[in-house]
Structures are given as C-alpha cells and as structure tokens.
N, C-alpha and C. Protein backbone atom coordinates (compact mmCIF):
# COMPACT_ATOMS: atom_id res chain seq x y z
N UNK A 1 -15.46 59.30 -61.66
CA UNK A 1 -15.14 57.91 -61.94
C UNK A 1 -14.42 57.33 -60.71
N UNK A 2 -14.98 56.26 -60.11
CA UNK A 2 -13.88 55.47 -59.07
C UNK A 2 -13.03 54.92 -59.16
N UNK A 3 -12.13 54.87 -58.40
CA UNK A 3 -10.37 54.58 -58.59
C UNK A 3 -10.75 53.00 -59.40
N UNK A 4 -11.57 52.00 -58.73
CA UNK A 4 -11.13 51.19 -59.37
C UNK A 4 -12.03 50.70 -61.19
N UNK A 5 -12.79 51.81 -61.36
CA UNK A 5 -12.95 51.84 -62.61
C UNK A 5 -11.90 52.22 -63.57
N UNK A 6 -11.06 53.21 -62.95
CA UNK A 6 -9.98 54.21 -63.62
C UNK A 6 -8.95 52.91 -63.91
N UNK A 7 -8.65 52.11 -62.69
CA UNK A 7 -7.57 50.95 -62.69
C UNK A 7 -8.19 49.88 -63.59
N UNK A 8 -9.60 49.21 -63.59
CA UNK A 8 -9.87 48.49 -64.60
C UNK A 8 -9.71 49.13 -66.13
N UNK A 9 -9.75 50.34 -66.18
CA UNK A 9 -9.56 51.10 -68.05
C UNK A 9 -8.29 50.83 -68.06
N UNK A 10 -7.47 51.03 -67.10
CA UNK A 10 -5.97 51.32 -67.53
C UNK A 10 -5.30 50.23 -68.12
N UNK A 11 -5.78 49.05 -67.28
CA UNK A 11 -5.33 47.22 -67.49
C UNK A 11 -5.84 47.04 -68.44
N UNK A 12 -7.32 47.08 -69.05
CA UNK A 12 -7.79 46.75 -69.89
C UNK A 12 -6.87 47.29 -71.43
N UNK A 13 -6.53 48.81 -71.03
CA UNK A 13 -5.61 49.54 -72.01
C UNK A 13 -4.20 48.45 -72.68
N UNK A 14 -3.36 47.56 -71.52
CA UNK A 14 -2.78 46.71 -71.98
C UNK A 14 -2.78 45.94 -72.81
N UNK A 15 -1.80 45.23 -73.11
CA UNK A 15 -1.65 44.15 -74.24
C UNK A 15 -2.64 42.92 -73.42
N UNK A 16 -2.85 42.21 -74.27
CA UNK A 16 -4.02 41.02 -73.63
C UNK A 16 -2.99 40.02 -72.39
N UNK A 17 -1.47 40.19 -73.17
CA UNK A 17 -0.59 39.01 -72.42
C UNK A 17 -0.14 39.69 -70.99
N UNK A 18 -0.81 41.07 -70.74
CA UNK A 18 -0.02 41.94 -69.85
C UNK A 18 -0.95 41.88 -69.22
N UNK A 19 -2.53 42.26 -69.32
CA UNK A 19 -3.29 42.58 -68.12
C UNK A 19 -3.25 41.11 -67.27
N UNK A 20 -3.46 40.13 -67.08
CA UNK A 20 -3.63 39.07 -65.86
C UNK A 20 -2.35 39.48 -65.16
N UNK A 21 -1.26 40.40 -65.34
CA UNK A 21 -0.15 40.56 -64.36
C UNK A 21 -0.54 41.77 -63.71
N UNK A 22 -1.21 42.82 -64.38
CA UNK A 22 -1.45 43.91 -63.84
C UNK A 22 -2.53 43.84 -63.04
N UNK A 23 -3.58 42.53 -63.20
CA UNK A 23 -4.25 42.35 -62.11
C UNK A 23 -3.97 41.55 -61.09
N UNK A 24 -2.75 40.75 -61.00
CA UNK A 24 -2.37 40.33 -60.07
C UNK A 24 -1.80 40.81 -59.14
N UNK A 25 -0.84 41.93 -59.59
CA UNK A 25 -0.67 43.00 -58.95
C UNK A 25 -1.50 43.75 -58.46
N UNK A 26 -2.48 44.11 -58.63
CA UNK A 26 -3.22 45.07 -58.03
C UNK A 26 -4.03 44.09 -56.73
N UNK A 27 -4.13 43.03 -57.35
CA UNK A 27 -5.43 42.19 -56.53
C UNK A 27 -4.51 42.12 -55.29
N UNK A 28 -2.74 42.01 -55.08
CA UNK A 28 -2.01 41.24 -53.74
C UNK A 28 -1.79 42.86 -53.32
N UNK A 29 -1.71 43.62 -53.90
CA UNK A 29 -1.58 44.50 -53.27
C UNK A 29 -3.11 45.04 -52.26
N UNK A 30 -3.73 45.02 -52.89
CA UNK A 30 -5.05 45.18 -52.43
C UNK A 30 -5.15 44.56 -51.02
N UNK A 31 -4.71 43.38 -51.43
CA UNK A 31 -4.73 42.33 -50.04
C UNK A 31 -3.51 42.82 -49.05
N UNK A 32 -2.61 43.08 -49.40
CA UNK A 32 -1.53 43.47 -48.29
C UNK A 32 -2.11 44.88 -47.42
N UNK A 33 -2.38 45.52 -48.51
CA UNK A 33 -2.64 47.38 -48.09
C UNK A 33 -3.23 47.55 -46.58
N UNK A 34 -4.39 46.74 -46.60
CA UNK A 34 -5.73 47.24 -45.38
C UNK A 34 -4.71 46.70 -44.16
N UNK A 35 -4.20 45.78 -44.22
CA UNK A 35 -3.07 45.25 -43.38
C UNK A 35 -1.90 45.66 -42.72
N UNK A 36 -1.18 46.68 -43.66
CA UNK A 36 -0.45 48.08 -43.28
C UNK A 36 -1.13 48.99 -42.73
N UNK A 37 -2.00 49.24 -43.43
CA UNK A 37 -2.57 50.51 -42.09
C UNK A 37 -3.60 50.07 -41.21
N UNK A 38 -4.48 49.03 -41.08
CA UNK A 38 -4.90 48.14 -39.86
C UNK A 38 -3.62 48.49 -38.98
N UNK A 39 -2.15 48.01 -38.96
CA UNK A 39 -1.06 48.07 -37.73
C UNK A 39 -0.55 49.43 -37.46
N UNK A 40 -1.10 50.37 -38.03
CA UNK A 40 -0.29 51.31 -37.58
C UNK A 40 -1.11 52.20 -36.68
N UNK A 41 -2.57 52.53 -35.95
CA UNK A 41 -2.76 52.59 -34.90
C UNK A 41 -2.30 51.18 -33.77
N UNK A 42 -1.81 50.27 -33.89
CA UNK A 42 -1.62 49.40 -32.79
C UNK A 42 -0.07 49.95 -32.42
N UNK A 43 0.64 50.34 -33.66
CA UNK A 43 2.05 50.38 -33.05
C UNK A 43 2.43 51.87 -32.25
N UNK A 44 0.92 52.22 -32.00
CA UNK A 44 1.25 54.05 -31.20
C UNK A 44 0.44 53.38 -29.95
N UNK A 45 -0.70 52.42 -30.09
CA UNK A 45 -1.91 52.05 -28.91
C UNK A 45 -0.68 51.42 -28.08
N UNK A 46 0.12 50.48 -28.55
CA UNK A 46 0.83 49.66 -27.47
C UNK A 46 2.08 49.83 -27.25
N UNK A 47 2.87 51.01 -28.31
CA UNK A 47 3.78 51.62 -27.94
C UNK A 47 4.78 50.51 -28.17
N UNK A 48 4.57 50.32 -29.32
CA UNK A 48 5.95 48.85 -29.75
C UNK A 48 6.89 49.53 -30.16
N UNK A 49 8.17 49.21 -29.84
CA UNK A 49 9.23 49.99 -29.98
C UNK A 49 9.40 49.46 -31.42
N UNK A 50 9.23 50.20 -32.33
CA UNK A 50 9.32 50.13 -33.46
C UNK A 50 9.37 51.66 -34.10
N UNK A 51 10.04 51.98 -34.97
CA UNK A 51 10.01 53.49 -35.58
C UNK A 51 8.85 53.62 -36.29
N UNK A 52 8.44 54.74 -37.18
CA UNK A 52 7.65 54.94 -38.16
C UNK A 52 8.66 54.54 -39.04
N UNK A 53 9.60 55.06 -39.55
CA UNK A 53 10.88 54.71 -40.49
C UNK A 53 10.95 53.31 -40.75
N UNK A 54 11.36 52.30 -39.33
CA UNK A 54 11.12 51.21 -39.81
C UNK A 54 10.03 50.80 -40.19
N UNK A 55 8.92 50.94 -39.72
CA UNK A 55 7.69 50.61 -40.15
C UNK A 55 7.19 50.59 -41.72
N UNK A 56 7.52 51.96 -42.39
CA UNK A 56 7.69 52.10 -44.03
C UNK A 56 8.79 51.81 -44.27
N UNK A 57 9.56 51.40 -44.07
CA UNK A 57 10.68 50.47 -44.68
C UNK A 57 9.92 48.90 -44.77
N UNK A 58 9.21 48.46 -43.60
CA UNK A 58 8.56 46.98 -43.68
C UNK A 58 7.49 47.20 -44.49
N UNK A 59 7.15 48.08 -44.57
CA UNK A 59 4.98 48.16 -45.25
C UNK A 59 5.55 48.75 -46.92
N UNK A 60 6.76 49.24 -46.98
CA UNK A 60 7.00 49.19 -48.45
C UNK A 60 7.76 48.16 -49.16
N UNK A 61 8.74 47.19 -48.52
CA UNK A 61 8.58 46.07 -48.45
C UNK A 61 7.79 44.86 -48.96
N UNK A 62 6.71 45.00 -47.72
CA UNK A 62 5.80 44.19 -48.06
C UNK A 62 4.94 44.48 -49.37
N UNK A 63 4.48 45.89 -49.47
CA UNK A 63 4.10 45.76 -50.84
C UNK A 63 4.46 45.72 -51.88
N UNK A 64 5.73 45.57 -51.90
CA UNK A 64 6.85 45.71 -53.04
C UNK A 64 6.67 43.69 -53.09
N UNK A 65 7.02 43.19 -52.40
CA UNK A 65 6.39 41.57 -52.57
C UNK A 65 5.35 41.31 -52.78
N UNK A 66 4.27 41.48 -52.28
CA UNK A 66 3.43 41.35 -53.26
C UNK A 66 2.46 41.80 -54.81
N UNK A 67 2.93 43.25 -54.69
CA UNK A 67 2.80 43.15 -56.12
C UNK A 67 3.55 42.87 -57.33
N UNK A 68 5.05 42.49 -56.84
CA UNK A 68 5.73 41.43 -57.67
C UNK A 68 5.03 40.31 -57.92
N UNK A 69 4.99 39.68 -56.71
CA UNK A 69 4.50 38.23 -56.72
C UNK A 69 3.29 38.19 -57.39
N UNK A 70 2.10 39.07 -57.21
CA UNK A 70 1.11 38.73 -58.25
C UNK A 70 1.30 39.28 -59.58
N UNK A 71 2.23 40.04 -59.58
CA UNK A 71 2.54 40.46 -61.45
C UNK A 71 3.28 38.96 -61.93
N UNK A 72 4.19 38.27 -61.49
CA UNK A 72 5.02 37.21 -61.54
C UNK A 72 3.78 36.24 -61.88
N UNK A 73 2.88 36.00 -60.46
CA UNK A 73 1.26 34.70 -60.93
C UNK A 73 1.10 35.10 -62.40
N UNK A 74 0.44 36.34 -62.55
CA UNK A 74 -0.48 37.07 -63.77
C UNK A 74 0.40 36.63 -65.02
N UNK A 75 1.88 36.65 -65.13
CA UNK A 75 2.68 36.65 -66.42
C UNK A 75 2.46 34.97 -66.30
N UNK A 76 2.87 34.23 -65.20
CA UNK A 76 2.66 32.94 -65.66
C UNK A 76 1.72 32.51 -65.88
N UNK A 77 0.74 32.95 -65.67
CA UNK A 77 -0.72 32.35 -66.20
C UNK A 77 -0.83 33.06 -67.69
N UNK A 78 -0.26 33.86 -68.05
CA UNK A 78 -0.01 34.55 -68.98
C UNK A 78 0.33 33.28 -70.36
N UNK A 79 1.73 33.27 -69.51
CA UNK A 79 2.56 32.37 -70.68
C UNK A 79 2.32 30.80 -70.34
N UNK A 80 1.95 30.41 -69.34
CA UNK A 80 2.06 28.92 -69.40
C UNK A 80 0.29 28.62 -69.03
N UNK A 81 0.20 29.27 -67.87
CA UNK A 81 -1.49 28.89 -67.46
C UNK A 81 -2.63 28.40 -68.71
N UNK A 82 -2.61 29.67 -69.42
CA UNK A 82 -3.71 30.00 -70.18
C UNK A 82 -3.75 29.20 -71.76
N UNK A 83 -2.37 28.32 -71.83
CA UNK A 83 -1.99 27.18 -73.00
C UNK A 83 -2.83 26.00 -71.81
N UNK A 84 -2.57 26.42 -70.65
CA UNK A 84 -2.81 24.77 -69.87
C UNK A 84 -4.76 24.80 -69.86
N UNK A 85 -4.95 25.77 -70.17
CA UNK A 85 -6.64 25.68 -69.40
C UNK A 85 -7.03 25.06 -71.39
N UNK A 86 -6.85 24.84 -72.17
CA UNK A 86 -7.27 23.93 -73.38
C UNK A 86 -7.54 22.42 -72.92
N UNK A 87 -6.12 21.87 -71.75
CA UNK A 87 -6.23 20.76 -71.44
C UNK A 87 -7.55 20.21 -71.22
N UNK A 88 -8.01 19.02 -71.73
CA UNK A 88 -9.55 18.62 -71.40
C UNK A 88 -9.67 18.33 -69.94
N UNK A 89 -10.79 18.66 -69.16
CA UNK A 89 -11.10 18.35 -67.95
C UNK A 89 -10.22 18.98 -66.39
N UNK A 90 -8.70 18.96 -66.58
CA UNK A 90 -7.93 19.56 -65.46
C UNK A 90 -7.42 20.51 -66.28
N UNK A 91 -7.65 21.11 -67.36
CA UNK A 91 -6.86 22.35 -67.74
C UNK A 91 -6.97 23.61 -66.60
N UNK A 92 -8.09 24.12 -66.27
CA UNK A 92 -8.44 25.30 -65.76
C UNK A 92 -7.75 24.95 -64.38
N UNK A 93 -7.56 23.54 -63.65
CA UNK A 93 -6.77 23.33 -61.84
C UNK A 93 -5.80 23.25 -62.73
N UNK A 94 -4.80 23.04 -63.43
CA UNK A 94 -3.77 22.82 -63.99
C UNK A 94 -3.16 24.90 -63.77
N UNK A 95 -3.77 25.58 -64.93
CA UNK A 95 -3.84 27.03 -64.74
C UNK A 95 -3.29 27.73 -63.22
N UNK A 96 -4.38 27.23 -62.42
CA UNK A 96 -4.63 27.61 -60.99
C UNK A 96 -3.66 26.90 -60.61
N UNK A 97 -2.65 26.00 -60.79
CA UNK A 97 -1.79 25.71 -59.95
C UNK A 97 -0.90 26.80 -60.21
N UNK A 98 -0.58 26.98 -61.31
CA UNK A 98 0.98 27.92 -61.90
C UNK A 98 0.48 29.12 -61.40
N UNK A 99 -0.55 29.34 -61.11
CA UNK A 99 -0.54 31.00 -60.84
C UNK A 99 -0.47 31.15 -59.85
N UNK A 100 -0.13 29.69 -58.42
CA UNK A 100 -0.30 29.93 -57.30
C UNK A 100 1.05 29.77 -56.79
N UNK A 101 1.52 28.42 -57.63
CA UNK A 101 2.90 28.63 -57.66
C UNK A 101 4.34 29.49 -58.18
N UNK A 102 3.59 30.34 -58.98
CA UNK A 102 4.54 31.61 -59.77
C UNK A 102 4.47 32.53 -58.72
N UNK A 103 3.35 32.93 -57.85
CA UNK A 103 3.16 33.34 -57.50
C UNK A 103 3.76 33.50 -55.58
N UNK A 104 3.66 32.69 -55.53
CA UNK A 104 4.36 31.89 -53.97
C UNK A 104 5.73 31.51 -53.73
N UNK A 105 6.31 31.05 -55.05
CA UNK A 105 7.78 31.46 -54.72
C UNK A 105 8.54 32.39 -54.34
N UNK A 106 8.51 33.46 -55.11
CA UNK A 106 9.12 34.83 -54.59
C UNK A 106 8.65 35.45 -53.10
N UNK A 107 7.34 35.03 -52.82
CA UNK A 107 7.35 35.53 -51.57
C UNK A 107 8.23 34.13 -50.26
N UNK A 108 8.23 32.82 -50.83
CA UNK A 108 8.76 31.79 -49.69
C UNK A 108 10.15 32.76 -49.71
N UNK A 109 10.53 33.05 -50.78
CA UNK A 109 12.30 33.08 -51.10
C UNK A 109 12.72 34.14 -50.18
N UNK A 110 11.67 35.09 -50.09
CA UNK A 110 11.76 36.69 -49.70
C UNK A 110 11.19 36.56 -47.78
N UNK A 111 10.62 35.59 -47.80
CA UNK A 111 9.85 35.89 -46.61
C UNK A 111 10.92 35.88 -45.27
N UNK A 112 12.10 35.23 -45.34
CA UNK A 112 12.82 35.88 -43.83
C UNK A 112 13.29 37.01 -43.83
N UNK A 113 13.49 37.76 -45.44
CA UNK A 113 13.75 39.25 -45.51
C UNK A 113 12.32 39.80 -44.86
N UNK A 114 11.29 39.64 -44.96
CA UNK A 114 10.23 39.95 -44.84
C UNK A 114 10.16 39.97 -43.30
N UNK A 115 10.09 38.65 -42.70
CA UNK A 115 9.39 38.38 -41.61
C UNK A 115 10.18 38.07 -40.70
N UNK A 116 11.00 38.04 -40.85
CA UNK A 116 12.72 37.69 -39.98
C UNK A 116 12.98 36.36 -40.13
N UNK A 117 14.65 35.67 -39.24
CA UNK A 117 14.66 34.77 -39.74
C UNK A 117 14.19 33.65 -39.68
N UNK A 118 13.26 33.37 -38.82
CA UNK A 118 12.14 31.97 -38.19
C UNK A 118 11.71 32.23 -39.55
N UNK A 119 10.76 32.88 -40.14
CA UNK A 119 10.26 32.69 -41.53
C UNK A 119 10.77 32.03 -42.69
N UNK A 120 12.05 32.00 -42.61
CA UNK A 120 12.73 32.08 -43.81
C UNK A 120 12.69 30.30 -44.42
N UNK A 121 12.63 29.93 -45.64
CA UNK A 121 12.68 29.01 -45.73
C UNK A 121 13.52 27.86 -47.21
N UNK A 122 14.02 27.28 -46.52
CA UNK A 122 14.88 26.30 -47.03
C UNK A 122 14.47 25.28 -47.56
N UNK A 123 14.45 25.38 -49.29
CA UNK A 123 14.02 24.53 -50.21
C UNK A 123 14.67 23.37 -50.45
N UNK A 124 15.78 23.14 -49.43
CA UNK A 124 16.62 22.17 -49.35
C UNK A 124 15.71 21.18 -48.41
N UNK A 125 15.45 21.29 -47.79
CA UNK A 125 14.64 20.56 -46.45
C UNK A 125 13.55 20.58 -47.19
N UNK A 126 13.04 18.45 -47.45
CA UNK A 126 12.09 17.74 -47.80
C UNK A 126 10.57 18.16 -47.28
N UNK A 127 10.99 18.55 -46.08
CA UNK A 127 8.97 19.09 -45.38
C UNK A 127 9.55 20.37 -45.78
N UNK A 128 9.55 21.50 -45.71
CA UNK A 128 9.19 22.58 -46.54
C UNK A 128 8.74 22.65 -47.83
N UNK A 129 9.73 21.64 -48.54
CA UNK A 129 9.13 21.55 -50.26
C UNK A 129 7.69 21.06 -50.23
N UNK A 130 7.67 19.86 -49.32
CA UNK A 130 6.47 18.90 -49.12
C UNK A 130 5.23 20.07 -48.68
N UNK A 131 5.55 20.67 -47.73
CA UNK A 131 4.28 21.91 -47.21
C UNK A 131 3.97 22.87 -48.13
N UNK A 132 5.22 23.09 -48.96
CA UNK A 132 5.13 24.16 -50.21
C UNK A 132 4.17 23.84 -51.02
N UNK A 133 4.29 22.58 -51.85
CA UNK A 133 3.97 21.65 -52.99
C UNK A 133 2.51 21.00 -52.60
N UNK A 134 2.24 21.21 -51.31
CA UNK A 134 0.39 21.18 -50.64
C UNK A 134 -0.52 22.04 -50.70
N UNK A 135 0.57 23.08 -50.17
CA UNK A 135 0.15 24.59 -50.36
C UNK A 135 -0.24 24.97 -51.86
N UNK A 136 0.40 24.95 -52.69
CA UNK A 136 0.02 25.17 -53.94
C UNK A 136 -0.66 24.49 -54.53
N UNK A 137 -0.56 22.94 -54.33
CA UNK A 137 -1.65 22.05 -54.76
C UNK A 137 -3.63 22.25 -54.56
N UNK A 138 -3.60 22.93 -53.29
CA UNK A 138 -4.42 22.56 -52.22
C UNK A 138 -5.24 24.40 -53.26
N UNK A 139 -4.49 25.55 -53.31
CA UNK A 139 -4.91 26.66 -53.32
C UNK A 139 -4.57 26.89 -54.66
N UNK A 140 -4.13 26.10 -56.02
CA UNK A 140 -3.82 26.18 -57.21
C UNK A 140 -5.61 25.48 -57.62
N UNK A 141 -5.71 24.56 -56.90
CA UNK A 141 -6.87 23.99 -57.37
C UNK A 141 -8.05 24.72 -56.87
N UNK A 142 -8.35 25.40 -55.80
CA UNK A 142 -9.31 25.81 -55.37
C UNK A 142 -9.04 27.49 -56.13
N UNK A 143 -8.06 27.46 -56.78
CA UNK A 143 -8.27 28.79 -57.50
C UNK A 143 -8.53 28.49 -59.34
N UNK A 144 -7.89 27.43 -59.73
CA UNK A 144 -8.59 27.05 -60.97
C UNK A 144 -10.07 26.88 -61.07
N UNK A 145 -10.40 26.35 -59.82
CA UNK A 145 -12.05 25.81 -59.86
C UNK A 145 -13.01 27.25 -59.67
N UNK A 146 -12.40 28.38 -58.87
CA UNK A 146 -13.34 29.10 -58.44
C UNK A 146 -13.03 30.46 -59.65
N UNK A 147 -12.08 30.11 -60.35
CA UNK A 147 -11.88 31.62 -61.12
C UNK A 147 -11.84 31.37 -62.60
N UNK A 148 -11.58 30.15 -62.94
CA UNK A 148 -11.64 29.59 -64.59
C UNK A 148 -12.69 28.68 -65.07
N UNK A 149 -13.62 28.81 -65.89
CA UNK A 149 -14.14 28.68 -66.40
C UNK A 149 -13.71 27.60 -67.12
N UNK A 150 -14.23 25.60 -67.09
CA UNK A 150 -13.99 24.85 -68.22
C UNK A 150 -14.16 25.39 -69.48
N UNK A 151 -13.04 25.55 -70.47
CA UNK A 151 -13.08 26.05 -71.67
C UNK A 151 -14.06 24.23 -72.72
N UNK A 152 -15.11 24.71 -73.42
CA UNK A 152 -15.81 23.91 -73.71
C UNK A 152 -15.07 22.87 -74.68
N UNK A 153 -15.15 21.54 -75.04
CA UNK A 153 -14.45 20.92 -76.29
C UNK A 153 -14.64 21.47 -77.50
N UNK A 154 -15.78 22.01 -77.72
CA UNK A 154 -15.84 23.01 -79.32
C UNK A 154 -14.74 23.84 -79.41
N UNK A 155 -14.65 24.54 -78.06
CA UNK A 155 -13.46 25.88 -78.30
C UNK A 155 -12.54 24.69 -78.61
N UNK A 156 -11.77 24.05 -78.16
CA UNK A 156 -10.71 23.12 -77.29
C UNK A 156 -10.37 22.53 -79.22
N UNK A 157 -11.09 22.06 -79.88
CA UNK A 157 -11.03 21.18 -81.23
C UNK A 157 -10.85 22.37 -82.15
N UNK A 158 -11.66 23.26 -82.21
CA UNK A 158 -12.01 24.07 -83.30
C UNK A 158 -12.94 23.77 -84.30
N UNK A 159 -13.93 22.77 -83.55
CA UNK A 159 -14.77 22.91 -84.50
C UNK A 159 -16.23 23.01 -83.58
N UNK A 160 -17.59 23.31 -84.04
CA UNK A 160 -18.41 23.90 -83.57
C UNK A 160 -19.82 22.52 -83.54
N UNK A 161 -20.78 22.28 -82.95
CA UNK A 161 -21.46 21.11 -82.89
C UNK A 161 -22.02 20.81 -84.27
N UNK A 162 -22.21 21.90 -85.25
CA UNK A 162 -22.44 21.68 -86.81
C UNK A 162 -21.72 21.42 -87.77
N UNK A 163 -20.75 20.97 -87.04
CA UNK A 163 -19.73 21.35 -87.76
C UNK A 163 -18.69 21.82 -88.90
N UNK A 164 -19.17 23.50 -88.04
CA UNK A 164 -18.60 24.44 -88.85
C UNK A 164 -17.00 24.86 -88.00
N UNK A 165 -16.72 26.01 -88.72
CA UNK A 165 -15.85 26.39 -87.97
C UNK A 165 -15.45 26.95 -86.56
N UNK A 166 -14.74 27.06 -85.45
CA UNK A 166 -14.91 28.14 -84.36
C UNK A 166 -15.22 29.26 -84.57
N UNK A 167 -16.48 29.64 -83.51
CA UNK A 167 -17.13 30.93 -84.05
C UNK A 167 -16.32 32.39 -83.93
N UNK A 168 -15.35 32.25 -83.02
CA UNK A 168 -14.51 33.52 -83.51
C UNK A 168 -13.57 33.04 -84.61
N UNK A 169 -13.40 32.24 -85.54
CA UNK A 169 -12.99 32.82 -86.53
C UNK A 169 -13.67 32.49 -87.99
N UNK A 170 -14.88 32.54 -87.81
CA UNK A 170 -16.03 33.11 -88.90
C UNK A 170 -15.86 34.48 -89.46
C-alpha cells in the first residue's frame, strides 16, 4: 500500500469535523518538505556557513508552521467555511477565503521567527494589513473557485425539484 493511500485511510478514519485539518496539514507540509531537502545539497555545494544543527532547527521549524497553519485552515473551514459554502452564489469564495485566511495568519505572525527580522510583520501598519487582506482575498477566491464545488439550491432549501424531501434524508 502507498504512503499516501495509508495517509488518506487514516484521515478518512477521523471524525468528519477533523479530516479537512488533517488534510491541511498534510497538504502544507507536503509543500514545505521537497523545499528542505531541495537546500540541503546547496548548503555543502556552496559551503554556507550554516550548521546542520541549525539547519534542523530551521527545517523543523518550518514544518512545524506549516502543518499548524494548514491544520488551523482545515479546522476553520471546518467550523466556519463549510456553514459559509450554503451561502447562495459566493458561499464556496466565501469558504476559500477563511481557509486562506486561518491559514496565513499564524504563518505572517511567525514569519520573522521564521525568516528573520526583515520578514516579520506588523499588523499595526495599514499596507501590511492592506497586502495581507489582497493576499487572502486574491488566493481565498481562487481557492473557493478551484476546490469547492457550488453546493446546488435543492441541497441549500431542502427541498428537491419534485418536491420532495432532500435526498439524504429519505
């Protein structure tokens, strides 16, 4: 069986309100991983004075942020997203915003721990919020549109075009 069949049984094993966190987690981690070890032939090729020590201190780090941050998306789409995708017409970009923004805070908050302190950023200062609040706008919507499905008005009412009842609860 391949690892990520083994990891889809395991999530699936969850409570329904738990797996979108356990795949959020897995999905940022996924994304960070190839990225950690992509740099670690460069930091022997060019001889960056950098330790191995420090190095897994930063690459555990980093994955320690992001699979917070996408367990954090996954629960809010959990608890708030997945009430918002009923909304008629912007429910599903509505969704995709919170999961981009649940998701993106903890890493803005974390990122001069992360990346030193040029990174770091101050929610006090109007253009950061403003670049933040684009950022999530811009990639909340292009992730509602490309990953949620308009939930139809039959589901949305509860009632069915014959009107009978919704067919899961026949």
């Amino acid at each position: 069986m391949t690892l990520i069949r083994r990891i889809s049984k395991r999530i699936a094993a969850l409570p329904n309100w738990l797996q979108p966190a356990a795949v959020g987690a897995v999905l940022l981690f996924g994304a960070v991983a190839p990225g950690m070890l992509a740099a670690v032939p460069f930091l022997f090729l060019f001889r960056v004075d950098f330790t191995i020590s420090a190095y897994l201190v930063l690459a555990s780090e980093s994955a320690l942020a992001a699979v917070s941050s996408g367990a954090i998306g996954g629960l809010a789409y959990s608890l708030i997203g997945r009430p918002l995708r009923r909304v008629p017409v912007v429910g599903r970009y509505l969704a995709g915003i919170v999961c981009v923004a649940a998701y993106l805070a903890p890493l803005m908050l974390c990122a001069g721990r992360l990346w030193g302190d040029d990174a770091e950023v101050d929610f006090h200062e109007t253009s950061q919020v403003v670049i933040w609040l684009g950022v999530v706008l811009i990639y909340g919507v292009i992730m509602g549109h490309t990953w949620f499905k308009p939930i139809p008005a039959t589901t949305i009412s509860g009632a069915t075009q014959d009107g009978g009842t919704h067919p899961h609860r026949r």
